[in-house]
PDB file of N, CA and C in Angstrom:
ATOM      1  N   UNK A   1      37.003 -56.623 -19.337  1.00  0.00           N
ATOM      2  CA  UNK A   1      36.541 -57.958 -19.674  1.00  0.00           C
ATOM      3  C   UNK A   1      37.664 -58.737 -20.356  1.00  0.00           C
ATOM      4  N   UNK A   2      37.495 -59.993 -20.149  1.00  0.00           N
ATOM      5  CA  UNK A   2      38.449 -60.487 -20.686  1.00  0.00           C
ATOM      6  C   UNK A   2      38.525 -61.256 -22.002  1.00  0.00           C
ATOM      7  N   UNK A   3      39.364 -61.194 -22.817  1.00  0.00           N
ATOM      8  CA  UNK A   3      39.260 -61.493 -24.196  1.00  0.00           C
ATOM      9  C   UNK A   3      39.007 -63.110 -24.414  1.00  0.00           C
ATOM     10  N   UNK A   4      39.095 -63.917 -23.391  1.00  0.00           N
ATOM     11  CA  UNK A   4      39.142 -65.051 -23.719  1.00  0.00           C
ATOM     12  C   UNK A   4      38.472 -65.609 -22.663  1.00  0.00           C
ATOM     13  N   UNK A   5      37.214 -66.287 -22.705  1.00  0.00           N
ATOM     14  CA  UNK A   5      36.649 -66.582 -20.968  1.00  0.00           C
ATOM     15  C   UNK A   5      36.196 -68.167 -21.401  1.00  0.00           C
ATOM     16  N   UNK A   6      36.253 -69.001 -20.019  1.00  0.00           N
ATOM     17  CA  UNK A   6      36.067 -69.931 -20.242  1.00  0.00           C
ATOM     18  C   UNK A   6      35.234 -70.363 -18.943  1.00  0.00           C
ATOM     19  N   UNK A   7      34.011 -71.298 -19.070  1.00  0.00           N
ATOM     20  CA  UNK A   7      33.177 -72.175 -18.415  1.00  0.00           C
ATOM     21  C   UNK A   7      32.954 -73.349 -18.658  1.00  0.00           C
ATOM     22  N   UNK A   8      32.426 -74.044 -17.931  1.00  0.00           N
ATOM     23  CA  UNK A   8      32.466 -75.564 -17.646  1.00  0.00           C
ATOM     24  C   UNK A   8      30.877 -75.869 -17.378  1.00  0.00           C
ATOM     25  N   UNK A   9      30.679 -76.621 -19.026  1.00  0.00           N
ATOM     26  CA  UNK A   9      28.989 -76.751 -18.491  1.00  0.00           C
ATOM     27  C   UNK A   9      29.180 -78.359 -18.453  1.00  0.00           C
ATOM     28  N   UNK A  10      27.738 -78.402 -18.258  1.00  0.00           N
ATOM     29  CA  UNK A  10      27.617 -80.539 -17.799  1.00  0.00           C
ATOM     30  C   UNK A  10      25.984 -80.253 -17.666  1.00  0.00           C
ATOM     31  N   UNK A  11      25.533 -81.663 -17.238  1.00  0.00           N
ATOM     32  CA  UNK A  11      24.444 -81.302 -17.335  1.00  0.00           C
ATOM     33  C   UNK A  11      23.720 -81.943 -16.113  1.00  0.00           C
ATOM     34  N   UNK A  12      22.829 -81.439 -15.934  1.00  0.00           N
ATOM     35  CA  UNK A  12      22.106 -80.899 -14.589  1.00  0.00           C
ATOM     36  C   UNK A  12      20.466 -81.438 -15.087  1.00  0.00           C
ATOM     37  N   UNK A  13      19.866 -82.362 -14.732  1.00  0.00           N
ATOM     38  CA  UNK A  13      18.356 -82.996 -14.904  1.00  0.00           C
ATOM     39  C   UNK A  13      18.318 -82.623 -16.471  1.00  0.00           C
ATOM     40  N   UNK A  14      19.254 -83.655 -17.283  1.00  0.00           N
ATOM     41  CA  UNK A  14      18.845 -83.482 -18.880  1.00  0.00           C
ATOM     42  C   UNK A  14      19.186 -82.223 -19.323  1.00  0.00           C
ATOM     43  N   UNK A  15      19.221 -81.056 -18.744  1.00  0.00           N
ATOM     44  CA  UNK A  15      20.434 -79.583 -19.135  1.00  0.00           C
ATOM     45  C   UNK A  15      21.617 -79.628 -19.460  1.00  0.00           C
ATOM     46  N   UNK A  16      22.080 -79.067 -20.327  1.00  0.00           N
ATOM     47  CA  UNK A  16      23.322 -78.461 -20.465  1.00  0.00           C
ATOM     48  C   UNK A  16      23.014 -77.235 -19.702  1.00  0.00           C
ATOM     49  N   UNK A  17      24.322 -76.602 -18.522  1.00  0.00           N
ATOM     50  CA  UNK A  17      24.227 -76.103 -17.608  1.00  0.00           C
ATOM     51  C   UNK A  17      25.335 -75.652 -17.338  1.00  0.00           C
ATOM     52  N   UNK A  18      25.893 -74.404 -16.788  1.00  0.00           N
ATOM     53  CA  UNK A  18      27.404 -74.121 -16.427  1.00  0.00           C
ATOM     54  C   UNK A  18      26.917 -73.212 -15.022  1.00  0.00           C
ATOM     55  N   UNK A  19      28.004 -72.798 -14.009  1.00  0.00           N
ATOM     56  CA  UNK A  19      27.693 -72.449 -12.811  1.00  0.00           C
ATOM     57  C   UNK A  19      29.439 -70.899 -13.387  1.00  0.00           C
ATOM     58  N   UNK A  20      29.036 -70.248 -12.979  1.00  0.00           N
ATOM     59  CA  UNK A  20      29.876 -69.091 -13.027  1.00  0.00           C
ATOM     60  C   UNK A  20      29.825 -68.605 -11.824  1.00  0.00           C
ATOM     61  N   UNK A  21      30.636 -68.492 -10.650  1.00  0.00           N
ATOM     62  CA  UNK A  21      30.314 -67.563  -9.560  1.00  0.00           C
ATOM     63  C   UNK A  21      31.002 -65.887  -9.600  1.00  0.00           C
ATOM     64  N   UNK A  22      31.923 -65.785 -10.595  1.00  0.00           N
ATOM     65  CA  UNK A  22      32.631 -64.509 -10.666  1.00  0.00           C
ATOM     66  C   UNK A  22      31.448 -63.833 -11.475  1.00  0.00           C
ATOM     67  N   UNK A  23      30.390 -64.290 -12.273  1.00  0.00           N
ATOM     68  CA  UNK A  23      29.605 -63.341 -12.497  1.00  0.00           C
ATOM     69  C   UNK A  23      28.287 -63.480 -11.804  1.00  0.00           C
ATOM     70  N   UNK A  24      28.094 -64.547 -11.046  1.00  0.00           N
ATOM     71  CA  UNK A  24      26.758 -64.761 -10.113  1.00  0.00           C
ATOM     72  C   UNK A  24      25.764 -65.445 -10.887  1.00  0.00           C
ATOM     73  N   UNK A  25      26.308 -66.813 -11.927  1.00  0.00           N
ATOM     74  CA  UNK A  25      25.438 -67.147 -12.323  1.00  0.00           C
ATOM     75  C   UNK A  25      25.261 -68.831 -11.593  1.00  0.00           C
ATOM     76  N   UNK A  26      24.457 -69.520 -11.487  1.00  0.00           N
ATOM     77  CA  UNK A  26      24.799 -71.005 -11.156  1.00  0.00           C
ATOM     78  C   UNK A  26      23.931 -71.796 -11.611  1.00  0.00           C
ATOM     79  N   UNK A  27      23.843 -72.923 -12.448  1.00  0.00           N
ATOM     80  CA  UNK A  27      23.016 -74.086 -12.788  1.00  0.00           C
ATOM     81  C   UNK A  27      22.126 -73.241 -13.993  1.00  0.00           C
ATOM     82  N   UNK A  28      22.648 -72.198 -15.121  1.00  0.00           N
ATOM     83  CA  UNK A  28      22.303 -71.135 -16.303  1.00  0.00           C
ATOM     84  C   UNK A  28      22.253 -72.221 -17.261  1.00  0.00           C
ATOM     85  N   UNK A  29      21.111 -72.235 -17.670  1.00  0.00           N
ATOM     86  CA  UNK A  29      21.003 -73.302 -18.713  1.00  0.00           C
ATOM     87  C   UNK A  29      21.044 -72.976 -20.227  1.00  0.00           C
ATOM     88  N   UNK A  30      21.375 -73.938 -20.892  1.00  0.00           N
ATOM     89  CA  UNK A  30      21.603 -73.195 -22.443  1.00  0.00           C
ATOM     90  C   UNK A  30      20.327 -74.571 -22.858  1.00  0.00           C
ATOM     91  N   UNK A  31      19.034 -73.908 -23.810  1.00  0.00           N
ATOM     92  CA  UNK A  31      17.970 -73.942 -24.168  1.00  0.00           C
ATOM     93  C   UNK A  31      18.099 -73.165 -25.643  1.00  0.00           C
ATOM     94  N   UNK A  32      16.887 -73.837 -26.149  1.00  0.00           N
ATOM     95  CA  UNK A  32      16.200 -73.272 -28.087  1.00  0.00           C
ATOM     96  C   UNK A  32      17.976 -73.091 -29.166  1.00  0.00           C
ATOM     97  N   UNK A  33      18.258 -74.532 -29.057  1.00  0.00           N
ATOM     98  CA  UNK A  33      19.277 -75.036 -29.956  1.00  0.00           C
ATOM     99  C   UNK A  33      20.146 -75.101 -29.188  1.00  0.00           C
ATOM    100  N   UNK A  34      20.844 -73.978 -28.659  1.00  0.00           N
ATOM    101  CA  UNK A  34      22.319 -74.067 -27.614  1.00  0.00           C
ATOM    102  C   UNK A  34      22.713 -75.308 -27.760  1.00  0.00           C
ATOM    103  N   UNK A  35      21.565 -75.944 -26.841  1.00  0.00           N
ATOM    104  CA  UNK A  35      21.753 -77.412 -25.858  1.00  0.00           C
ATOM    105  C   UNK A  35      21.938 -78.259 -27.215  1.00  0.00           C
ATOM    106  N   UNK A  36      21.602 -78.119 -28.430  1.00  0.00           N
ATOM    107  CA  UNK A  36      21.516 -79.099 -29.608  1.00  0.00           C
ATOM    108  C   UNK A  36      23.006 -78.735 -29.928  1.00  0.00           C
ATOM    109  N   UNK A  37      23.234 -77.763 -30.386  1.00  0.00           N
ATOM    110  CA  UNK A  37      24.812 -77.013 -30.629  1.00  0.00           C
ATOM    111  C   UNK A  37      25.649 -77.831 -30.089  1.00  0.00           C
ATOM    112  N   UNK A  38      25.366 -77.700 -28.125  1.00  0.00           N
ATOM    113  CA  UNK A  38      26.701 -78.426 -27.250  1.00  0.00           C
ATOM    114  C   UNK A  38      26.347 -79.887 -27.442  1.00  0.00           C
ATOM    115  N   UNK A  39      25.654 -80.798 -28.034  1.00  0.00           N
ATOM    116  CA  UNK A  39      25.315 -82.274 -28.300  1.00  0.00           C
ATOM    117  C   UNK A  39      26.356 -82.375 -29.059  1.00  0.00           C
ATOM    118  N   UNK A  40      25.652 -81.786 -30.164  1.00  0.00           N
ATOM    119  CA  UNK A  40      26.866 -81.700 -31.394  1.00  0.00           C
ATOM    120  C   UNK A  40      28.246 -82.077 -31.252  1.00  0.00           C
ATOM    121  N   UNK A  41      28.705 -80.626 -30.926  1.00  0.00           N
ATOM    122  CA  UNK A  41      30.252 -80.505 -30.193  1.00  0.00           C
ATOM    123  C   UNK A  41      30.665 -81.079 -29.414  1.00  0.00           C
ATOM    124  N   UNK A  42      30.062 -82.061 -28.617  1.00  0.00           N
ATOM    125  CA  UNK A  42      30.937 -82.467 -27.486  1.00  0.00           C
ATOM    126  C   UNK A  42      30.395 -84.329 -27.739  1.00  0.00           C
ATOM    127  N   UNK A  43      30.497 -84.238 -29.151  1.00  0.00           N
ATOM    128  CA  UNK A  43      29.924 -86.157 -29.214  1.00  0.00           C
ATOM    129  C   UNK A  43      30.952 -86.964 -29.361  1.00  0.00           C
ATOM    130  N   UNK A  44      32.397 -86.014 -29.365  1.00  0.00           N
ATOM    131  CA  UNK A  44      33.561 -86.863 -29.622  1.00  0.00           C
ATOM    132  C   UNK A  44      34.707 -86.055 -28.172  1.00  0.00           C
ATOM    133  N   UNK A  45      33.842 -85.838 -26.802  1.00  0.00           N
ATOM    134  CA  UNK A  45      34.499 -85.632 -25.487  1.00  0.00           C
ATOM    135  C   UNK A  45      34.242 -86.664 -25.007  1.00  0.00           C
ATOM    136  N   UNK A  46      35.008 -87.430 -24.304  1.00  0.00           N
ATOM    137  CA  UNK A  46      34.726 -88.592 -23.074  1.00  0.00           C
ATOM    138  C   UNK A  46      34.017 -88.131 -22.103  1.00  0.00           C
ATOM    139  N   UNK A  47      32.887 -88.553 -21.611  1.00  0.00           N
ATOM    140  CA  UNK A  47      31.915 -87.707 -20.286  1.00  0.00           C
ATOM    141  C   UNK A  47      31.863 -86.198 -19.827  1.00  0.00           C
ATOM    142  N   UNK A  48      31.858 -85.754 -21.185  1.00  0.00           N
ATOM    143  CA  UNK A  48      31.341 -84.398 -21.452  1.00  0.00           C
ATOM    144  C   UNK A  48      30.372 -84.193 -20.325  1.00  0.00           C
ATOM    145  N   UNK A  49      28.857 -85.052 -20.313  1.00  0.00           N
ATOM    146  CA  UNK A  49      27.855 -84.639 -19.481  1.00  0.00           C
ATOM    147  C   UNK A  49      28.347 -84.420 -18.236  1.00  0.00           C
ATOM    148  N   UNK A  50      29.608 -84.915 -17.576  1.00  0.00           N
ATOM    149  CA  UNK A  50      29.688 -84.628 -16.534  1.00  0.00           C
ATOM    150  C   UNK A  50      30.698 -83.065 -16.178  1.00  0.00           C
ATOM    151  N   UNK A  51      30.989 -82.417 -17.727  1.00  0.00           N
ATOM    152  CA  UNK A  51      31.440 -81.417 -17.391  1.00  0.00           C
ATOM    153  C   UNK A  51      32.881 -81.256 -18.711  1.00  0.00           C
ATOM    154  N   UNK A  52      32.420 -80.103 -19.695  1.00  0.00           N
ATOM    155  CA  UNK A  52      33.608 -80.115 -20.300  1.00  0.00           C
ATOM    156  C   UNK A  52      34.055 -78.521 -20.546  1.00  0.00           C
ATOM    157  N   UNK A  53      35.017 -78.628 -21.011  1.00  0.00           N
ATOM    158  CA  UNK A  53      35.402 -76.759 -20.990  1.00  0.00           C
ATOM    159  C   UNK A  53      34.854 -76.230 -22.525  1.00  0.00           C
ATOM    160  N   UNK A  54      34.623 -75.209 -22.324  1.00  0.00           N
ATOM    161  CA  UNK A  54      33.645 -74.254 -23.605  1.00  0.00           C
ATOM    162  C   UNK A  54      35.056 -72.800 -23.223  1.00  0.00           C
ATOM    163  N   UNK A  55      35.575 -72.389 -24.624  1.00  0.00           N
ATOM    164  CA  UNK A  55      36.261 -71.321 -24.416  1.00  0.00           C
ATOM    165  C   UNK A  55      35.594 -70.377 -25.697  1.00  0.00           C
ATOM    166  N   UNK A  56      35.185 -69.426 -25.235  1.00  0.00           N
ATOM    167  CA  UNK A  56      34.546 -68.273 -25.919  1.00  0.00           C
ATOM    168  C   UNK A  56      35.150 -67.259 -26.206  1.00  0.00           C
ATOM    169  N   UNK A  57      34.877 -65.725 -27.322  1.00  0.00           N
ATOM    170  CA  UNK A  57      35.393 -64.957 -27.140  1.00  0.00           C
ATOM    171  C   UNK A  57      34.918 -64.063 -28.657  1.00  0.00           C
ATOM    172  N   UNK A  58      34.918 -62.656 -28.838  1.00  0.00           N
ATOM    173  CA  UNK A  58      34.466 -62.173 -29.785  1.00  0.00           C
ATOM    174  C   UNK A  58      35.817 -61.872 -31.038  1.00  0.00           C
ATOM    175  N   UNK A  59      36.398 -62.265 -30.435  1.00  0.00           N
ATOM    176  CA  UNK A  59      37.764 -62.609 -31.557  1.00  0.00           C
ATOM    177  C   UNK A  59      38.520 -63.843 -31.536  1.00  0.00           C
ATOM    178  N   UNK A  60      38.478 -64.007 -33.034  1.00  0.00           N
ATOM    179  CA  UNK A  60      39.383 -65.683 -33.314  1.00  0.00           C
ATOM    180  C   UNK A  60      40.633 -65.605 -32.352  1.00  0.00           C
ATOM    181  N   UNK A  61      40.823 -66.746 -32.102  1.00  0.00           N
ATOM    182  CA  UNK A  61      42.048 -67.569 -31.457  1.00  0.00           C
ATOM    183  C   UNK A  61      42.219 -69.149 -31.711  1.00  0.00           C
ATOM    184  N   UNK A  62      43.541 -69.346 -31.844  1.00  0.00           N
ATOM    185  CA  UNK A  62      43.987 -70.740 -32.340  1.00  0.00           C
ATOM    186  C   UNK A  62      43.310 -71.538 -31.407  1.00  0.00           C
ATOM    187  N   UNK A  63      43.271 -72.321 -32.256  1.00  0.00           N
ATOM    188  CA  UNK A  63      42.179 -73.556 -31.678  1.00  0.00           C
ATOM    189  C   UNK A  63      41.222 -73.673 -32.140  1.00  0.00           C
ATOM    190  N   UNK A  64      40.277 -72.344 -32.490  1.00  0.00           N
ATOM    191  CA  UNK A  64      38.667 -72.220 -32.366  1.00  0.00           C
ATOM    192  C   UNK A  64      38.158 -73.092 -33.222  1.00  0.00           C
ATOM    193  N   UNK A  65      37.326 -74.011 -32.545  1.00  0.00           N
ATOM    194  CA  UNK A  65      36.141 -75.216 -33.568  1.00  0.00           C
ATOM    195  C   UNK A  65      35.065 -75.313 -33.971  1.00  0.00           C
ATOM    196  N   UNK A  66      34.574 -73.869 -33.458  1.00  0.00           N
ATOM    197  CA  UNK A  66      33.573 -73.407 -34.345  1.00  0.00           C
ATOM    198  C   UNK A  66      33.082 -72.071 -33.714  1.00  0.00           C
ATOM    199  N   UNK A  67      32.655 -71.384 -35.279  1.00  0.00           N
ATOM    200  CA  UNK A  67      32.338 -69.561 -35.406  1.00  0.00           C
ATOM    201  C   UNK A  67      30.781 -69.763 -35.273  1.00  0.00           C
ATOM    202  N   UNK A  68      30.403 -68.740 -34.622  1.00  0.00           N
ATOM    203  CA  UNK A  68      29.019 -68.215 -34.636  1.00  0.00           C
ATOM    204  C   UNK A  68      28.712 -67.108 -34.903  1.00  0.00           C
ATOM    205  N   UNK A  69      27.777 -66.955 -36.134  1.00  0.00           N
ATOM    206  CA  UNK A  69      27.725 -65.256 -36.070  1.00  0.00           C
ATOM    207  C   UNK A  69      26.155 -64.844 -35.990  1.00  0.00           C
ATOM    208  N   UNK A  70      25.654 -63.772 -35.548  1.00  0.00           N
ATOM    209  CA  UNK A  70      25.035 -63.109 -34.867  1.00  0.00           C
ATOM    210  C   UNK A  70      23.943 -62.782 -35.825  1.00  0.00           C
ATOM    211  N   UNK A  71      22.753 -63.260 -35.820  1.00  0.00           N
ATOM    212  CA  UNK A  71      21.665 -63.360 -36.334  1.00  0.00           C
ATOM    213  C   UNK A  71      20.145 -62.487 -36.490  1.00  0.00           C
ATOM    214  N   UNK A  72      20.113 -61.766 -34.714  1.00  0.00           N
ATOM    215  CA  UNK A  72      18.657 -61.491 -34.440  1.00  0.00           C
ATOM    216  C   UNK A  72      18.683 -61.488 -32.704  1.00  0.00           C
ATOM    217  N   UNK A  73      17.967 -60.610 -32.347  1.00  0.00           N
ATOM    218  CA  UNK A  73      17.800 -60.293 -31.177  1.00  0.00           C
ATOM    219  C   UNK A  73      15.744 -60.970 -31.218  1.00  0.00           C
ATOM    220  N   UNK A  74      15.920 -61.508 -29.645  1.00  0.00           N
ATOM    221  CA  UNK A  74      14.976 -62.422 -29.772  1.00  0.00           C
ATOM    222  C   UNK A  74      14.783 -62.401 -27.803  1.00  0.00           C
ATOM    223  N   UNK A  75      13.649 -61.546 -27.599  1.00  0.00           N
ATOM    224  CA  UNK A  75      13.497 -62.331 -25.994  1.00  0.00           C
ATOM    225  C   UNK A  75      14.054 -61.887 -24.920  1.00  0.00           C
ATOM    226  N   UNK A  76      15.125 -60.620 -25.388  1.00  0.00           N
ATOM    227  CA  UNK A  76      16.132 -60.225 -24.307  1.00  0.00           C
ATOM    228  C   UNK A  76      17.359 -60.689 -24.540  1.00  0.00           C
ATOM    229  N   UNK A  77      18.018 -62.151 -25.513  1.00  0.00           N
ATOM    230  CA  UNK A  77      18.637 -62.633 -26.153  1.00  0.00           C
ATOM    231  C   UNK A  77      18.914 -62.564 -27.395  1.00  0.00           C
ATOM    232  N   UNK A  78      19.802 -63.432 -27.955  1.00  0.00           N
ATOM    233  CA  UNK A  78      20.317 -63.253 -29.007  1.00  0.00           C
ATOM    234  C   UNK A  78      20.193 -64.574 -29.953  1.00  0.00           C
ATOM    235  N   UNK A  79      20.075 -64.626 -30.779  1.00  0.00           N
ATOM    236  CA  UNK A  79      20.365 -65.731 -31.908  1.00  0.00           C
ATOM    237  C   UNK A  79      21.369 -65.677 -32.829  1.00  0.00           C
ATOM    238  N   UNK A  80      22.483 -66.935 -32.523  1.00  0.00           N
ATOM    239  CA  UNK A  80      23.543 -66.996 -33.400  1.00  0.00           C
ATOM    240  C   UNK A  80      23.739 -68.318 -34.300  1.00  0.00           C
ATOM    241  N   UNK A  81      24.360 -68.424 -35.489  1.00  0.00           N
ATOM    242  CA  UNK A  81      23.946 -69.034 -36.204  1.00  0.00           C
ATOM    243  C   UNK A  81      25.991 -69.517 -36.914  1.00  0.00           C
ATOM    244  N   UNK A  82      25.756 -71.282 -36.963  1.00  0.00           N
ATOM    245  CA  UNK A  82      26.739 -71.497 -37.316  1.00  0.00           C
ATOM    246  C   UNK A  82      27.081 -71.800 -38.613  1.00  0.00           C
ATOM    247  N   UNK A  83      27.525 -71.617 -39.515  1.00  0.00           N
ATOM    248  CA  UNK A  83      27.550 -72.319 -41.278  1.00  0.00           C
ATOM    249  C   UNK A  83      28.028 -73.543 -41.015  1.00  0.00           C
ATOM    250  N   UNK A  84      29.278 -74.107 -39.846  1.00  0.00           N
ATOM    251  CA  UNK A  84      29.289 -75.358 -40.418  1.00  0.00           C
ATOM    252  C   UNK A  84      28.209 -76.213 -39.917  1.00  0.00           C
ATOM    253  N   UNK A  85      27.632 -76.244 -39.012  1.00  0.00           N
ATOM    254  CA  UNK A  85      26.824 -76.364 -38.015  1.00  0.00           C
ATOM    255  C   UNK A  85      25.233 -77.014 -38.776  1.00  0.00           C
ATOM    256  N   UNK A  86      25.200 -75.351 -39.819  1.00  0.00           N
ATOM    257  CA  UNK A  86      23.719 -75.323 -40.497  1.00  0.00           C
ATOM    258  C   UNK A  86      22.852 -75.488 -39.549  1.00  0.00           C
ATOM    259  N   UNK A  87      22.953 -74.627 -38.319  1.00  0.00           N
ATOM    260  CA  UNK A  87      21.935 -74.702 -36.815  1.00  0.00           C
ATOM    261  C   UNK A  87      22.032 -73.405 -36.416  1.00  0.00           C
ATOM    262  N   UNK A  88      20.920 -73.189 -35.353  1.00  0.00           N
ATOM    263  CA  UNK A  88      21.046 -71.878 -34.696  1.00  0.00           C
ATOM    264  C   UNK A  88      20.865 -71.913 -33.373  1.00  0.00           C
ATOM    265  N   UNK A  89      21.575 -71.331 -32.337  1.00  0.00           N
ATOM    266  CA  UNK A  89      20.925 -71.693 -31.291  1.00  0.00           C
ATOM    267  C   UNK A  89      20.998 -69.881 -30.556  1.00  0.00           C
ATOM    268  N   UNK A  90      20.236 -69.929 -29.648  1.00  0.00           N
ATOM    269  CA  UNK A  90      19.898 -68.903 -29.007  1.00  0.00           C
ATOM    270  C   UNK A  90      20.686 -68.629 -27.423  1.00  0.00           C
ATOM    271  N   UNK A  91      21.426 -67.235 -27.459  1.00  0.00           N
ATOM    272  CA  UNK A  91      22.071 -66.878 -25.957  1.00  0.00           C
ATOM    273  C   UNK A  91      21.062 -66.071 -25.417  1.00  0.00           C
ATOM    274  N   UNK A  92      20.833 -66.547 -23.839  1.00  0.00           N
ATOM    275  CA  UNK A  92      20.149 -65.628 -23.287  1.00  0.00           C
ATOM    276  C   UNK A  92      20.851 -64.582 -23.003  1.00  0.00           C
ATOM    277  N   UNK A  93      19.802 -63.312 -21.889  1.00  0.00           N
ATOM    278  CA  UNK A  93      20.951 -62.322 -21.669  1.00  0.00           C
ATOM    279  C   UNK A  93      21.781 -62.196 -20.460  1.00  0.00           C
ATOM    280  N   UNK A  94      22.320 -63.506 -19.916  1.00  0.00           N
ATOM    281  CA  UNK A  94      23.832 -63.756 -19.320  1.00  0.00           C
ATOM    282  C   UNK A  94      24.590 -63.644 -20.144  1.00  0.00           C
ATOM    283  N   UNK A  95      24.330 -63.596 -21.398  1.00  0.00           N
ATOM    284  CA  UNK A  95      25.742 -63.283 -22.632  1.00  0.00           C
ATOM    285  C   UNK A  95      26.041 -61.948 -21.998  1.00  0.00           C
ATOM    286  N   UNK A  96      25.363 -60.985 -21.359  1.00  0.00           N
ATOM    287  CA  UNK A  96      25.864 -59.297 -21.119  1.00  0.00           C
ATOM    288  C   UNK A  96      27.037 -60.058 -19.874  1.00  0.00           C
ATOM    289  N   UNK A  97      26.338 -60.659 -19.045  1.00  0.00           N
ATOM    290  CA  UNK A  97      27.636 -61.271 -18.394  1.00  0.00           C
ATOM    291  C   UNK A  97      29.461 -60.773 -18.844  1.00  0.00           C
ATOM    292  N   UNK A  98      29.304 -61.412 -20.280  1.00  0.00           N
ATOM    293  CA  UNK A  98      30.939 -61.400 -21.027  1.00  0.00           C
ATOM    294  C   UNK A  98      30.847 -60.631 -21.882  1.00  0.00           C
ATOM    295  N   UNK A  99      29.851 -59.671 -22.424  1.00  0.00           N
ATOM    296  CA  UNK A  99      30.028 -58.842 -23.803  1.00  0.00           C
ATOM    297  C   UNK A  99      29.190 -57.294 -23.011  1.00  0.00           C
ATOM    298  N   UNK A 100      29.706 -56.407 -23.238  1.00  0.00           N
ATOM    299  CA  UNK A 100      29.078 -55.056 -23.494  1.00  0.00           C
ATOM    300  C   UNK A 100      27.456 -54.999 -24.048  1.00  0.00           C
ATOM    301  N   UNK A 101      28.229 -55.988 -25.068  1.00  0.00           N
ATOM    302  CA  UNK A 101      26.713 -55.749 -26.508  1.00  0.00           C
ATOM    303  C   UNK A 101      26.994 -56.989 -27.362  1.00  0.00           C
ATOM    304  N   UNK A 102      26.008 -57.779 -27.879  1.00  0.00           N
ATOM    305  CA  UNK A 102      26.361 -59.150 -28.588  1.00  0.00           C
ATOM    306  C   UNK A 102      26.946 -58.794 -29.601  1.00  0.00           C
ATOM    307  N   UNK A 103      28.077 -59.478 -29.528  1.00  0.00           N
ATOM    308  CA  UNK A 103      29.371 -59.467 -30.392  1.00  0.00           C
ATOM    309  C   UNK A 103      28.608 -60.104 -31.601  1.00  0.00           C
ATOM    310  N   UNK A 104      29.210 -59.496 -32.890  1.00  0.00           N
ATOM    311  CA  UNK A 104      28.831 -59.965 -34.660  1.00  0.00           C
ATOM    312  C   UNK A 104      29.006 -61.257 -34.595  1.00  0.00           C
ATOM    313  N   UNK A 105      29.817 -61.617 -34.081  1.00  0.00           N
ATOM    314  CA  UNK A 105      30.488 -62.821 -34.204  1.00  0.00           C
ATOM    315  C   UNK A 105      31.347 -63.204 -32.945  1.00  0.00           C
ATOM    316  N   UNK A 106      30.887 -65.035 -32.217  1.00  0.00           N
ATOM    317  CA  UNK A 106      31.296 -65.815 -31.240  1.00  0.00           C
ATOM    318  C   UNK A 106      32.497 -66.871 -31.689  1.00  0.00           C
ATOM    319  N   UNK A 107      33.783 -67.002 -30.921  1.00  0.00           N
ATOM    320  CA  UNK A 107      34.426 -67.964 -31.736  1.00  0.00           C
ATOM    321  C   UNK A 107      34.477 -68.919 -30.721  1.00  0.00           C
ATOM    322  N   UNK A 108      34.287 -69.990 -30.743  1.00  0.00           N
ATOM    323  CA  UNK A 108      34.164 -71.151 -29.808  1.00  0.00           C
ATOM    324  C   UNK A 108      35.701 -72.139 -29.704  1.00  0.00           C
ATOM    325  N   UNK A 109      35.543 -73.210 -28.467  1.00  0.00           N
ATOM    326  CA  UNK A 109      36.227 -74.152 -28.564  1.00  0.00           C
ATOM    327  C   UNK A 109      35.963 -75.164 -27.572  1.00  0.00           C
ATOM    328  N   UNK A 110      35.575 -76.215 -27.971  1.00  0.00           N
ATOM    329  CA  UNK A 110      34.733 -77.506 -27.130  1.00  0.00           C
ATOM    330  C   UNK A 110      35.619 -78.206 -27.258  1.00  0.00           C
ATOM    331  N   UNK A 111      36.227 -78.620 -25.528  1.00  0.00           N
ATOM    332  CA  UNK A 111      37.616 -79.499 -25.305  1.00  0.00           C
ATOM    333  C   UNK A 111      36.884 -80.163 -23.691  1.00  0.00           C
ATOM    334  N   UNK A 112      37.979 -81.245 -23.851  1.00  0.00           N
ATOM    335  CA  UNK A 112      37.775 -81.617 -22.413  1.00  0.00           C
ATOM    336  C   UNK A 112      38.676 -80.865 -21.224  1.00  0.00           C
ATOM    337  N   UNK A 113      37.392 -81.043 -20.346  1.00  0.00           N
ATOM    338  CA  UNK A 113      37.925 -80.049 -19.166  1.00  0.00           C
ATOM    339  C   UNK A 113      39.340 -80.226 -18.395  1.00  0.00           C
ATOM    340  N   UNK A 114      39.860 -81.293 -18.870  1.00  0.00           N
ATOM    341  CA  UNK A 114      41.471 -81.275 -18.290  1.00  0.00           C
ATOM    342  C   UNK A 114      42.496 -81.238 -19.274  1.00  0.00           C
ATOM    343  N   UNK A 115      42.072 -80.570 -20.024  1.00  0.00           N
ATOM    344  CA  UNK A 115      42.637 -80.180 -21.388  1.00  0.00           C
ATOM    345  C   UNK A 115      44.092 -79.017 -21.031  1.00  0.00           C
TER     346      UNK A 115
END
């Protein structure tokens, strides 16, 4: 797996939504905060909705704009929770997609996709 993975969500009928075909996912919606999370983060991207890059990973790397750490198993999913944030939002289990096992801690980075 790779230490640093990156997708491209946008949104799809009012979704935040990303399409992955190397793991077989397409139009995977992020729901119960996520979607509040990526509002958040992406209110200072130029036409984000139509698609911006999200870079993930269970270890820090320069750049990262915001940490999530790992809360509660919930549903088959996970709940992670940000301090600066003061929000929580919930990964379904396409997170096994990129992790073994939900990582303690998610380090993020919300950029535009031609970044």
């Amino acid at each position: 797996m790779n230490a640093l993975i990156a997708i491209y969500p946008y949104k799809y009928q009012g979704l935040w939504v990303f399409d992955d075909e190397n793991v077989g996912l397409r139009q995977e919606p992020f729901i119960s905060g996520a979607d509040t999370v990526i509002d958040r983060m992406t209110e200072s991207i130029p036409n984000a909705a139509n698609g911006f890059r999200l870079l993930f990973s269970a270890t820090s790397f320069p750049g990262c704009n915001a940490v999530f750490q790992w809360r509660r198993e919930d549903s088959g999913g996970h709940w992670y929770y940000s301090e600066d944030l003061d929000q929580e939002g919930w990964l379904c289990p396409a997170l096994f997609k990129y992790f073994d096992s939900a990582p303690a801690t998610i380090y993020t980075k919300f950029e535009p996709k031609d970044t």
